[in-house]
Protein backbone atom coordinates (compact mmCIF):
# COMPACT_ATOMS: atom_id res chain seq x y z
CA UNK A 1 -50.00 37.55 138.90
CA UNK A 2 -48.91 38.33 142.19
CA UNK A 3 -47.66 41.61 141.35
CA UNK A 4 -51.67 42.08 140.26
CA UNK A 5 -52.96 41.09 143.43
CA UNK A 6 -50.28 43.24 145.22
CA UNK A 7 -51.18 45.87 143.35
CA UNK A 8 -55.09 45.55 144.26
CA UNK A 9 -55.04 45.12 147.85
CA UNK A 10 -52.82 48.31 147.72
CA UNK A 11 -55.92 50.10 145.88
CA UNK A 12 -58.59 48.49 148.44
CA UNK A 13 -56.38 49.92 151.13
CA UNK A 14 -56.01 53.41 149.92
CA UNK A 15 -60.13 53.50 149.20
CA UNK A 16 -60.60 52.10 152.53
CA UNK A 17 -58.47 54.90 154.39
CA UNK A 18 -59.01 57.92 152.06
CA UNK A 19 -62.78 57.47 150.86
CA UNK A 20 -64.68 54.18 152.59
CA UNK A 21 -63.89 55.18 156.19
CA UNK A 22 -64.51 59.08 155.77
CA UNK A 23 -67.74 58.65 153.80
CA UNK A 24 -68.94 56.15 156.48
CA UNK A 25 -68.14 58.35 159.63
CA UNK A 26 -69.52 61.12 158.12
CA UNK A 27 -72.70 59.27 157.44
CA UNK A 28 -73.17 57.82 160.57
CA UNK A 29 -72.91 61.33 162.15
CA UNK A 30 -75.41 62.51 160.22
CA UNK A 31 -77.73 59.84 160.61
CA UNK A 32 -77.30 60.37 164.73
CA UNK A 33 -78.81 63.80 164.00
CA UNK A 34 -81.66 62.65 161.43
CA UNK A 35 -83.46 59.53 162.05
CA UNK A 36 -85.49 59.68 158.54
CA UNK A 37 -82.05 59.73 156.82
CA UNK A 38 -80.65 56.98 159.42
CA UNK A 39 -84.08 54.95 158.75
CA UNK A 40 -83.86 55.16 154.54
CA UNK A 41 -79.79 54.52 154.45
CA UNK A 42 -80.45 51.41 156.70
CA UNK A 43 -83.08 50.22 154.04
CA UNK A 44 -80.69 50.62 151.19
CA UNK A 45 -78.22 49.02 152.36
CA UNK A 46 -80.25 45.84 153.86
CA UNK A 47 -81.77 45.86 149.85
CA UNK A 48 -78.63 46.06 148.28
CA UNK A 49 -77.02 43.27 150.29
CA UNK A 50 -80.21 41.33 150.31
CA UNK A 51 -79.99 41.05 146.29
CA UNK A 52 -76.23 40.47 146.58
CA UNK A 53 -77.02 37.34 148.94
CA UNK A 54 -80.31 35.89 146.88
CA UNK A 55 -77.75 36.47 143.90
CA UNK A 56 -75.59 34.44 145.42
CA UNK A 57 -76.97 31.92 146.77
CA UNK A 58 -80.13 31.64 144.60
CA UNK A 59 -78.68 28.30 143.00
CA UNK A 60 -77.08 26.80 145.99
CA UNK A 61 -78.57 23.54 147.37
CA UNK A 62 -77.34 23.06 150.48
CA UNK A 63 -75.15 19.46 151.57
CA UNK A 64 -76.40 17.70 153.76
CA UNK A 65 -73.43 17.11 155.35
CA UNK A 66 -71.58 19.94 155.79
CA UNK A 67 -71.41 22.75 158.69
CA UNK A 68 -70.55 26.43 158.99
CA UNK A 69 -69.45 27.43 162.60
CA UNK A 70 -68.79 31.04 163.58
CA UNK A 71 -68.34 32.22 167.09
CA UNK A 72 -68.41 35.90 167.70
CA UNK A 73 -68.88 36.79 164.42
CA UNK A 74 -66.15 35.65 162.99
CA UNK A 75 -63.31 37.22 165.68
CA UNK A 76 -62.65 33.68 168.00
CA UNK A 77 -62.00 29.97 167.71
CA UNK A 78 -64.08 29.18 171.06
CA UNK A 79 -67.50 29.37 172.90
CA UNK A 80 -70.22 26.58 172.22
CA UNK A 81 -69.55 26.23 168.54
CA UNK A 82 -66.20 25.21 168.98
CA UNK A 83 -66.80 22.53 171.39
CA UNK A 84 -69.79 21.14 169.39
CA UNK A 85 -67.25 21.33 166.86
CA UNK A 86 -64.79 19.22 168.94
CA UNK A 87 -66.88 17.01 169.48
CA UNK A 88 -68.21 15.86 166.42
CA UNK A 89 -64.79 15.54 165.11
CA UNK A 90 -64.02 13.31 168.00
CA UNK A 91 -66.49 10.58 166.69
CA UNK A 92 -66.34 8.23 163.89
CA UNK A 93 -70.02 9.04 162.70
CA UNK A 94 -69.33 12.13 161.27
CA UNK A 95 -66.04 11.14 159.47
CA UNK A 96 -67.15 12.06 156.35
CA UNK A 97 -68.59 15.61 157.19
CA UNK A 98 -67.52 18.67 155.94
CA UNK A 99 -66.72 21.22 158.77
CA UNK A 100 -66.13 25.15 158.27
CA UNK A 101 -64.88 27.94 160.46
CA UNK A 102 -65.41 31.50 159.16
CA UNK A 103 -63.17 34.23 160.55
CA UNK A 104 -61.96 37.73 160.40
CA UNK A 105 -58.23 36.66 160.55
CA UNK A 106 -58.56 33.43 159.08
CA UNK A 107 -54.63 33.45 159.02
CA UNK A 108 -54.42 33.19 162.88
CA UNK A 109 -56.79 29.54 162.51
CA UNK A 110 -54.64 28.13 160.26
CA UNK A 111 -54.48 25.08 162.25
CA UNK A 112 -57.78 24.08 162.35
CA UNK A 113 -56.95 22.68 158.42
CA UNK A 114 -55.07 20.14 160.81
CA UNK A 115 -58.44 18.53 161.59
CA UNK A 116 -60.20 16.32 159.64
CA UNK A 117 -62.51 17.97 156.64
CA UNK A 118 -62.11 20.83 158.40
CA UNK A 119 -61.98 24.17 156.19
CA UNK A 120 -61.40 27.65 158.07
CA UNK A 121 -62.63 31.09 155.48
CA UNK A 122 -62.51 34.66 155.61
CA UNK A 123 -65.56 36.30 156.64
CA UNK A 124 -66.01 38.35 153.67
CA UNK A 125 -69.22 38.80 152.59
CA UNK A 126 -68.29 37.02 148.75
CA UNK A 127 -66.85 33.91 150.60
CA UNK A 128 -68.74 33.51 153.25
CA UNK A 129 -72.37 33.86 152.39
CA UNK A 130 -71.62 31.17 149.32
CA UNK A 131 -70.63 28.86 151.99
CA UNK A 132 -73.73 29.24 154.04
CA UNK A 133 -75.35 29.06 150.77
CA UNK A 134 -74.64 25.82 150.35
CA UNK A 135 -74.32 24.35 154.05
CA UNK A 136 -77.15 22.53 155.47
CA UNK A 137 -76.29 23.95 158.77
CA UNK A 138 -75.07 26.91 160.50
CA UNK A 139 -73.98 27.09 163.86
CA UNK A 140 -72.98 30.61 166.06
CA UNK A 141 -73.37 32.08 168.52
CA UNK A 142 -73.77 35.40 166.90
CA UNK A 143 -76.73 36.79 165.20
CA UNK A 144 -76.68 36.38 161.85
CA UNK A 145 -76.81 39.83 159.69
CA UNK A 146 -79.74 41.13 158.71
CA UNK A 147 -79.77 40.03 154.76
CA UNK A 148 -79.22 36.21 155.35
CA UNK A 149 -81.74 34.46 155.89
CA UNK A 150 -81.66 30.43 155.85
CA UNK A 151 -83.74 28.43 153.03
CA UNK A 152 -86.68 26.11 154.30
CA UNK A 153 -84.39 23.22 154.09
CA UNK A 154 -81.33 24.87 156.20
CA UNK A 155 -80.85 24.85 159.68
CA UNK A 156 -79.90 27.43 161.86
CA UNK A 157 -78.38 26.85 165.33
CA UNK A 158 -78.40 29.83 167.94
CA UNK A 159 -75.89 29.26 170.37
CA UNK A 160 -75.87 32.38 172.14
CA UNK A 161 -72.90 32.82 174.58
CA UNK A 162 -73.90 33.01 177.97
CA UNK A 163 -76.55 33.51 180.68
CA UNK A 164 -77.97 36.88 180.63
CA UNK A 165 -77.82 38.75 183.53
CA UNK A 166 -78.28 42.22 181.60
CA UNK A 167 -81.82 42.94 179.96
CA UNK A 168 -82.38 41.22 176.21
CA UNK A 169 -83.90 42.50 173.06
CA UNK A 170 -87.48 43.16 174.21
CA UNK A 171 -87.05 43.02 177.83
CA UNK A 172 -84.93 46.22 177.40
CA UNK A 173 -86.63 49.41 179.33
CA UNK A 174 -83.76 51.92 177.67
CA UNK A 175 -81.27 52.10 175.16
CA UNK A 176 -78.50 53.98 175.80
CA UNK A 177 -77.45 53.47 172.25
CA UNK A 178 -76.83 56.56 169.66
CA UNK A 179 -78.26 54.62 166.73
CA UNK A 180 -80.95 52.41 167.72
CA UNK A 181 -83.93 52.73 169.71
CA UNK A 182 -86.05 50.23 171.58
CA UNK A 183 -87.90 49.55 168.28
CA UNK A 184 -84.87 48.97 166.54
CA UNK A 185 -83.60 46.51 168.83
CA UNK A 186 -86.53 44.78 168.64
CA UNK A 187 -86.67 44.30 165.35
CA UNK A 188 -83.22 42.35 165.39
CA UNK A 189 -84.69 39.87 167.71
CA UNK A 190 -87.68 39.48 166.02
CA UNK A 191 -85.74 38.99 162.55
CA UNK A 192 -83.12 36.68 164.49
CA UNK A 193 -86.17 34.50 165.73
CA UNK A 194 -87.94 34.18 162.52
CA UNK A 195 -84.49 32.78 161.27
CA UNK A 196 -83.09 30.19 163.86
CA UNK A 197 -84.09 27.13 164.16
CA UNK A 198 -83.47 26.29 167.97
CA UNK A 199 -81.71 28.69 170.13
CA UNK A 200 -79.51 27.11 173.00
CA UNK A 201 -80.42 27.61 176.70
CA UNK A 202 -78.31 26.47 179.49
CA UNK A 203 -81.21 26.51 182.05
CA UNK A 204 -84.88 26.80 182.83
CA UNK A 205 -83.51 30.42 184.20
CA UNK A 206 -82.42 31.15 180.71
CA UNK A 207 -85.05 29.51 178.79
CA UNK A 208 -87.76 32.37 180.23
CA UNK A 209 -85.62 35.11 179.06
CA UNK A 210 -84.60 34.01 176.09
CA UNK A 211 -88.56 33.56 174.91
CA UNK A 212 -89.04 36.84 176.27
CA UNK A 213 -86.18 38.77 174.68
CA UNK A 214 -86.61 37.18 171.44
CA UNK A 215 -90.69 37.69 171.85
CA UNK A 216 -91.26 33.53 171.34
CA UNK A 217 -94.10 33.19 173.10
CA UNK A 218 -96.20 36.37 171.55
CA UNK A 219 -94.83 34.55 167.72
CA UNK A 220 -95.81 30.62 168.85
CA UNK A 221 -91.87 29.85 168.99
CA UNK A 222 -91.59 28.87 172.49
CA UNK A 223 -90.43 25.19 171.11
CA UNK A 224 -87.45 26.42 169.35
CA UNK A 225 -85.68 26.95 173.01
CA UNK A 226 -83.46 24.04 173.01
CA UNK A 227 -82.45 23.55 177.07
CA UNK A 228 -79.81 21.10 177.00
CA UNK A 229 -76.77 23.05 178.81
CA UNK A 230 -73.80 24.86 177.43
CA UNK A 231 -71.51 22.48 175.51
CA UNK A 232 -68.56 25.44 175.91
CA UNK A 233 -68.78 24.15 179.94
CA UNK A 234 -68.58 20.25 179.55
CA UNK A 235 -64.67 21.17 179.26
CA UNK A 236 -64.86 22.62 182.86
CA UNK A 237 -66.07 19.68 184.30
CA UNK A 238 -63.85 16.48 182.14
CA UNK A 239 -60.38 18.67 182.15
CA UNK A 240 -57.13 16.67 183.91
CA UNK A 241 -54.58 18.66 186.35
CA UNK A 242 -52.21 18.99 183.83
CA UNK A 243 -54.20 21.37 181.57
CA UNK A 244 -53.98 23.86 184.37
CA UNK A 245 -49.77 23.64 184.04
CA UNK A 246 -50.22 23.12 180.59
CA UNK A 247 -52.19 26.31 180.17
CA UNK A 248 -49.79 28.43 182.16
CA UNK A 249 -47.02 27.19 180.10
CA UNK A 250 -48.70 28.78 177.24
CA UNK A 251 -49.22 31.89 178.73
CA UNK A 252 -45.82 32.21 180.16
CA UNK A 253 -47.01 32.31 183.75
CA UNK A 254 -45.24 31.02 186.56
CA UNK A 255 -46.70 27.91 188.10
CA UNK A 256 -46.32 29.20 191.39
CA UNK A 257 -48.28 32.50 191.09
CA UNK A 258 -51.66 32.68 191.95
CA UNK A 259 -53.90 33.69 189.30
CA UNK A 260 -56.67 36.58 189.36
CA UNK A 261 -58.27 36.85 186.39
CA UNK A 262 -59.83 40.16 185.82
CA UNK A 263 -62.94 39.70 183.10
CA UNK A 264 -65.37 43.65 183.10
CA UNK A 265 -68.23 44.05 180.59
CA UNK A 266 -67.84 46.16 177.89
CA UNK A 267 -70.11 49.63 178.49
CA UNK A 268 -72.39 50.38 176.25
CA UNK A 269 -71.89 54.32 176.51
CA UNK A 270 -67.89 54.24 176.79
CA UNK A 271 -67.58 54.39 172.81
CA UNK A 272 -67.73 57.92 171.14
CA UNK A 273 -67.96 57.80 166.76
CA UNK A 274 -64.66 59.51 166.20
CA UNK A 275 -63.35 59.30 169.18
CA UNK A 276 -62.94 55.32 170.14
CA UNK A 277 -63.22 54.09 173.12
CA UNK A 278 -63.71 56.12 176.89
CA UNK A 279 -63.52 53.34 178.66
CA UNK A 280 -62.06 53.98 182.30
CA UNK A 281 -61.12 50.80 184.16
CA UNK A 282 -61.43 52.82 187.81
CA UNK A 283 -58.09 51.05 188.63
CA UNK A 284 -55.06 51.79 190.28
CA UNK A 285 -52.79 48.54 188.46
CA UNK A 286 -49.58 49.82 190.75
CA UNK A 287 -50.78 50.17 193.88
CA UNK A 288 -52.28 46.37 193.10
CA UNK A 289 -48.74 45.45 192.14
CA UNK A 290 -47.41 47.05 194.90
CA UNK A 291 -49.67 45.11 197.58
CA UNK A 292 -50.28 41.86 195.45
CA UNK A 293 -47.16 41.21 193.30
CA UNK A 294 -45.13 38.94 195.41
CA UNK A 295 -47.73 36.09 195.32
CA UNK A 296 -50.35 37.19 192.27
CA UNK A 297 -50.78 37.54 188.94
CA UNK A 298 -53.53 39.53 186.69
CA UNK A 299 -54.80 38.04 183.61
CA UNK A 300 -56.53 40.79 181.80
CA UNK A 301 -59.57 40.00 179.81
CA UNK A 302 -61.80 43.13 177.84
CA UNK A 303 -62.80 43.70 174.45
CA UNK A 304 -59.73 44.03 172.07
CA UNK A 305 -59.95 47.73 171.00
CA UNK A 306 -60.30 48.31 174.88
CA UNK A 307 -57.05 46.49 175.48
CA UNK A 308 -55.43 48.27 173.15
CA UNK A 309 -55.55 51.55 174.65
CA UNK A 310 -53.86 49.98 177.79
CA UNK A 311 -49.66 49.96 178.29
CA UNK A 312 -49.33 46.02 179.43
CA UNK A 313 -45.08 46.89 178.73
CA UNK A 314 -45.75 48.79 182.46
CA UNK A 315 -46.71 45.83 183.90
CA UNK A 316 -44.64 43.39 182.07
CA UNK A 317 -44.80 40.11 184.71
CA UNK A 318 -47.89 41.49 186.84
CA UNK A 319 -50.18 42.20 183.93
CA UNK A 320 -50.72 39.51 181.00
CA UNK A 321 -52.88 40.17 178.47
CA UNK A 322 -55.12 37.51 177.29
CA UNK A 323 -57.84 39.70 175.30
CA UNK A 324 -56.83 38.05 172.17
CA UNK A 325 -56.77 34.41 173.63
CA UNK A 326 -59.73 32.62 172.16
CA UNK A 327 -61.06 30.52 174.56
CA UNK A 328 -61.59 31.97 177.98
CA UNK A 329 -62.46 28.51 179.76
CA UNK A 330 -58.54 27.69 179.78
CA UNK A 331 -58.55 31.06 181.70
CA UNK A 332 -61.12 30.19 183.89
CA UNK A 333 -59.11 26.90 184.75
CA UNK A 334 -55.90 28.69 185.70
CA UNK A 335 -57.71 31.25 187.93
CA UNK A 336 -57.93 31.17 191.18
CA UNK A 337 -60.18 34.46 192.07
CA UNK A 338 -62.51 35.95 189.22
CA UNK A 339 -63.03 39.88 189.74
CA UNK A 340 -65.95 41.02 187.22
CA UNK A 341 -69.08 43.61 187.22
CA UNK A 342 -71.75 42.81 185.11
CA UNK A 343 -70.57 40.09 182.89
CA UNK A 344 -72.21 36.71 182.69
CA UNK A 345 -68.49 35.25 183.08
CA UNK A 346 -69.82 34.62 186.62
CA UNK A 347 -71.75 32.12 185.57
CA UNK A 348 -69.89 29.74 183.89
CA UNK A 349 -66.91 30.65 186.13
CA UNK A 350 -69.16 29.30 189.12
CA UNK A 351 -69.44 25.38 187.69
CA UNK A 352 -65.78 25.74 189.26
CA UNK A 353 -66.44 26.25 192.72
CA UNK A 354 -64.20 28.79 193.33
CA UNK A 355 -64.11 32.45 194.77
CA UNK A 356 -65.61 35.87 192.70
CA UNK A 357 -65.49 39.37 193.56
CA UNK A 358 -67.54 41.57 192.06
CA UNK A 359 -66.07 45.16 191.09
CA UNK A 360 -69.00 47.48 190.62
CA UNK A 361 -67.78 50.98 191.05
CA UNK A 362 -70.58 51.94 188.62
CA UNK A 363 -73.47 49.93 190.15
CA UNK A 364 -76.03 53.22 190.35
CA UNK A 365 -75.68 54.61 186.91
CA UNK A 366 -74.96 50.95 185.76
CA UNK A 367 -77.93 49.65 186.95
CA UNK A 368 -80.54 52.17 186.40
CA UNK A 369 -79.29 53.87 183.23
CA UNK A 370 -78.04 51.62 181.12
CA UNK A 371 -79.45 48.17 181.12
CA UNK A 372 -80.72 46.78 184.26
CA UNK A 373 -80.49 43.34 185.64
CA UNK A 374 -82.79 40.14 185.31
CA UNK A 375 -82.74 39.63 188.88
CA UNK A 376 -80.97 41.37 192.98
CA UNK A 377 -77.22 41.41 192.88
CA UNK A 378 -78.24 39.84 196.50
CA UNK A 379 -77.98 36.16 194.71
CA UNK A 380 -74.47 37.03 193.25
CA UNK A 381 -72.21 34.38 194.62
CA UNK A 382 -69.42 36.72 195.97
CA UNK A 383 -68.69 39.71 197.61
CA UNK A 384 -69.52 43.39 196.09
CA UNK A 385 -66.68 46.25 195.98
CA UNK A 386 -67.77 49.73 195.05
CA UNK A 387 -64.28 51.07 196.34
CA UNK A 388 -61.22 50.88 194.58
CA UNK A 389 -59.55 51.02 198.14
CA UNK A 390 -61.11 47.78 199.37
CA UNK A 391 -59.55 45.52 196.71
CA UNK A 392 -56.54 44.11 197.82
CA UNK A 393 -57.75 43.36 201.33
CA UNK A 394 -61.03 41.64 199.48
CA UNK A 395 -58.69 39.87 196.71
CA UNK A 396 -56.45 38.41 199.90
CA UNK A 397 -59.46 37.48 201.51
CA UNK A 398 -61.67 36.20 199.14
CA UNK A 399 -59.00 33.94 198.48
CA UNK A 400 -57.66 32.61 201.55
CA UNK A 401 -60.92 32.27 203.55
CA UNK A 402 -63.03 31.29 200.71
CA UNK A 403 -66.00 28.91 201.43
CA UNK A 404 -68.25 26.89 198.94
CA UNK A 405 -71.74 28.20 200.80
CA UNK A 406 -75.36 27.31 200.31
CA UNK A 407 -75.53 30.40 198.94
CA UNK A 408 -73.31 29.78 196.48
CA UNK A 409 -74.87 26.20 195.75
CA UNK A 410 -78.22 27.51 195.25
CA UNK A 411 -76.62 29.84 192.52
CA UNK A 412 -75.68 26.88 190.51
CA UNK A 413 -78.57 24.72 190.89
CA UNK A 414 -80.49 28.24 189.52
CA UNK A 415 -78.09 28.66 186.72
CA UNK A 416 -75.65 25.49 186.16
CA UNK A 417 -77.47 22.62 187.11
CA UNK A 418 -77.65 20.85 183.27
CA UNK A 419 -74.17 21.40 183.56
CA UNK A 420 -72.43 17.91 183.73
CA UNK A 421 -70.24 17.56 181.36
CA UNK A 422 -72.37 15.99 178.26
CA UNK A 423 -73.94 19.35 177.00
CA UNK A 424 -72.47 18.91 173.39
CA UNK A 425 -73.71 15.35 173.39
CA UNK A 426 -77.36 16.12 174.03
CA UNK A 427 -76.64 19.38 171.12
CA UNK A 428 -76.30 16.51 168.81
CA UNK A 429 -78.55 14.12 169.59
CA UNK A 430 -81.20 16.94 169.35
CA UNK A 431 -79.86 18.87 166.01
CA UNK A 432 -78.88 15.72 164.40
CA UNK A 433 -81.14 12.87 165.28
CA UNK A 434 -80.53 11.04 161.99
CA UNK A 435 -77.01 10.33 163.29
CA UNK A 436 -76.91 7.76 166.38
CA UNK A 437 -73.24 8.67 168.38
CA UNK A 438 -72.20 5.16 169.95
CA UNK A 439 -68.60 5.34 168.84
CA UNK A 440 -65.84 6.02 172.08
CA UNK A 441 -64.54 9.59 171.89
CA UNK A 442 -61.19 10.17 170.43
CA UNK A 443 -58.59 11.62 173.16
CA UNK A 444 -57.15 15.03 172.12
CA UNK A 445 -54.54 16.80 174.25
CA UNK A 446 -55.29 20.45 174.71
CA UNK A 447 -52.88 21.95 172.43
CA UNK A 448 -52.44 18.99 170.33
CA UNK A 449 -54.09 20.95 166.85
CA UNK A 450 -53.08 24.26 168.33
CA UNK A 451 -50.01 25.79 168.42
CA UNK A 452 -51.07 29.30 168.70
CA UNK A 453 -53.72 30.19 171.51
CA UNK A 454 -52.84 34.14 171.99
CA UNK A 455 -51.41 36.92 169.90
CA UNK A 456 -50.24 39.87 170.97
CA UNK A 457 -49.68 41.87 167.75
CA UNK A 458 -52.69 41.76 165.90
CA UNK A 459 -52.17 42.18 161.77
CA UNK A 460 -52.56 45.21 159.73
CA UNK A 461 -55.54 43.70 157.88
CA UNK A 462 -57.10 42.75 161.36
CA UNK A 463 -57.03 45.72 163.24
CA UNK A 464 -57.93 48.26 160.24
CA UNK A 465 -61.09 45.56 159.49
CA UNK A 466 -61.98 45.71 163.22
CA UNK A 467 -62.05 49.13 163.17
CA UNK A 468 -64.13 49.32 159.92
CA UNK A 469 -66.77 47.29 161.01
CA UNK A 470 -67.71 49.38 163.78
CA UNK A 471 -67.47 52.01 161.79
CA UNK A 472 -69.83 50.34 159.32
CA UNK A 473 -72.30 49.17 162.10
CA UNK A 474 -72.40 53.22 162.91
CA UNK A 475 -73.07 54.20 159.32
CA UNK A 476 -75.75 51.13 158.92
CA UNK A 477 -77.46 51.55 162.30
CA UNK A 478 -76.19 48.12 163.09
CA UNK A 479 -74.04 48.69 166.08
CA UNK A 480 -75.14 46.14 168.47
CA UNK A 481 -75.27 46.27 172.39
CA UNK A 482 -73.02 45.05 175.02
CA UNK A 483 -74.13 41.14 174.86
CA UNK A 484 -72.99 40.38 171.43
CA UNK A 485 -69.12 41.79 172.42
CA UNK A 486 -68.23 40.66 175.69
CA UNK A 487 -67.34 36.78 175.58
CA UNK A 488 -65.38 37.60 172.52
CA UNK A 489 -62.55 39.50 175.01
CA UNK A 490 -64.55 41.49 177.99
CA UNK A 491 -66.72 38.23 177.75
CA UNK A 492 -70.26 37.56 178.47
């Protein structure tokens, strides 16, 4: 029997490398050059999968009591799904829920099946889409794909995964994407919004672009905006000291180092099909090691496939990579200057109270080209570099002279000021009204279920499925913009 299996996950291999992947590249190409092609592949493939989910699911009837939870589709163990997660699993009341976690690696969230009723699954489309099948409720922070859609009954919770300062779905002006257009992207949104059932906002800020990216207000669905804060921040605002030690155990830090964790947005127009990635950090990591590495540390957080292009053995000591880490407020906690561009880590990183620099040597073409941004980079609560030169000076600085201004207050009354520390509290009274919370939370120590927060060395299986799915997403037309990649490593 296992000699059978063996022998089939060979075979699936050698299709995927010798006909899958070349037949999907070479569509995708072509569809960049022909848009009718690129428009009828797209609906054959939505049809096909469409039957294979009504198939599957057509005599499911959901439980009423159990939960799927996915955070960047599938790729982390972290965000607002995980501490809603944590949360209910902290209280008596929903002791005899069922609670599971989909993933790409499932292997690497093993010990989650440490937890209470807690299941974790591979995202596959087989396993998976049973599961939501037959869960009352799904919560991500990832749209869901295109073929799922949730029965009458169901209930679908849009997390999201951070304030937007980039352009959304409709509000979009250009789309620097190869595949899809302004209509295209659209059309997601619009699909996403006819399928959730409440999408989380973490202010009124966010609330008005949310029903304007998604189109609410045009569709009479300005009431599914649920404003109740982010339940990912309540852990910045209840941790204890000893996380921060704890944390830079884990990461094999020294306690005495100060911490600068460097967070950029992936760019849209930095990935070539057949190429990879182009990406060009517009860094100089020696002559920061040079001027910095007596008293600092970089922790290093961009998308994974970015990451991987970069030589951390260099830097071994300076340089820690924590792309794979899956829950960037621990990060947060342990830093003592963020540097960022255009990534809505600001935001959350804020709640702290602590000093940002903000690395845009791209701000023209950034700005006007690719996305644009909701409102001035005036209100950003930190200092702007466009020079590679001024860094270490503004790093030093930023840090040693830092001030907690009324500027900087009046950026988190805007954005933050829900945030208090009982987000995921008011998520469940609101989702799940039927169950009163009055039991006393359960203490859990950080690590106490976890005993693996970062991997270096990603599997076989991992890396070649990464790489698939983007390739799929070119060949579909489903490659999706920079706000659905960046909080899962080169966060939001």
């Amino acid at each position: 029997m296992k000699m059978k299996r063996k022998l089939k996950r060979k075979w699936r291999k050698f299709l995927r490398k010798y006909f899958k992947r070349p037949l999907k590249k070479k569509i995708g190409e072509y569809g960049k050059k022909h848009p009718g092609f690129r428009k009828a592949w797209r609906r054959t493939l939505y049809l096909k999968r469409r039957l294979y989910y009504w198939w599957r699911s057509r005599k499911a009837v959901p439980d009423e009591k159990t939960i799927v939870f996915n955070s960047f589709n599938g790729k982390t163990y972290g965000c607002s799904p995980k501490a809603v997660y944590e949360y209910m699993i902290s209280h008596e009341e929903f002791d005899d829920w069922n609670f599971i976690w989909a993933f790409k690696n499932a292997k690497k969230h093993k010990f989650l099946e440490k937890n209470p009723n807690t299941k974790e699954i591979r995202q596959t489309a087989r396993i998976y889409e049973r599961k939501l099948a037959k869960a009352k409720y799904w919560i991500t922070n990832y749209r869901m794909p295109d073929h799922v859609w949730p029965k009458q009954e169901q209930v679908y919770v849009q997390c999201w995964h951070g304030t937007p300062l980039k352009r959304l779905g409709y509000d979009l002006q250009t789309s620097e994407n190869a595949i899809d257009s302004i209509a295209d992207i659209r059309r997601k949104y619009d699909t996403d919004a006819k399928k959730f059932s409440y999408i989380l906002s973490p202010s009124h800020f966010a609330s008005e672009k949310f029903i304007s990216a998604w189109n609410l207000k045009e569709n009479h669905m300005e009431d599914k905006v649920m404003e109740v804060g982010y339940p990912r921040n309540d852990f910045l605002l209840n941790y204890k000291p000893q996380d921060v030690v704890d944390i830079k155990e884990k990461l094999g830090i020294p306690q005495d180092k100060k911490v600068i964790l460097y967070a950029p947005t992936w760019r849209d127009n930095q990935h070539e099909s057949g190429v990879g990635f182009t990406y060009d950090l517009n860094l100089d990591f020696e002559k920061l090691r040079q001027e910095l590495g007596e008293e600092y540390v970089i922790v290093f957080r961009v998308h994974y496939l970015v990451a991987s292009k970069f030589s951390f053995k260099d830097f071994e000591g300076f340089i820690y990579n924590a792309s794979n880490y899956d829950d960037i407020n621990h990060l947060y906690l342990i830093a003592d200057l963020l540097i960022t561009d255009y990534s809505s880590v600001f935001f959350d990183y804020g709640i702290l109270k602590k000093p940002i620099l903000f690395y845009m040597y791209d701000l023209d073409d950034y700005k006007d080209s690719i996305r644009g941004f909701y409102f001035g980079i005036d209100k950003l609560p930190g200092r702007i570099i466009t020079e590679e030169e001024e860094l270490p000076g503004a790093i030093r600085d930023s840090i040693e002279h830092f001030v907690y201004d009324e500027k900087y207050a009046a950026f988190n009354e805007m954005f933050s000021h829900l945030e208090d520390g009982q987000a995921a509290a008011r998520f469940v009274a609101k989702v799940f009204p039927e169950v009163h919370v009055t039991s006393p939370a359960r203490e859990r120590k950080l690590f106490e279920k976890q005993e693996i927060v970062i991997q270096e060395e990603e599997s076989e299986d991992w890396e070649a499925g990464e790489t698939e799915e983007l390739e799929n997403q070119e060949a579909s037309g489903e490659k999706e913009g920079t706000e659905n990649r960046e909080q899962s490593g080169g966060e939001a």
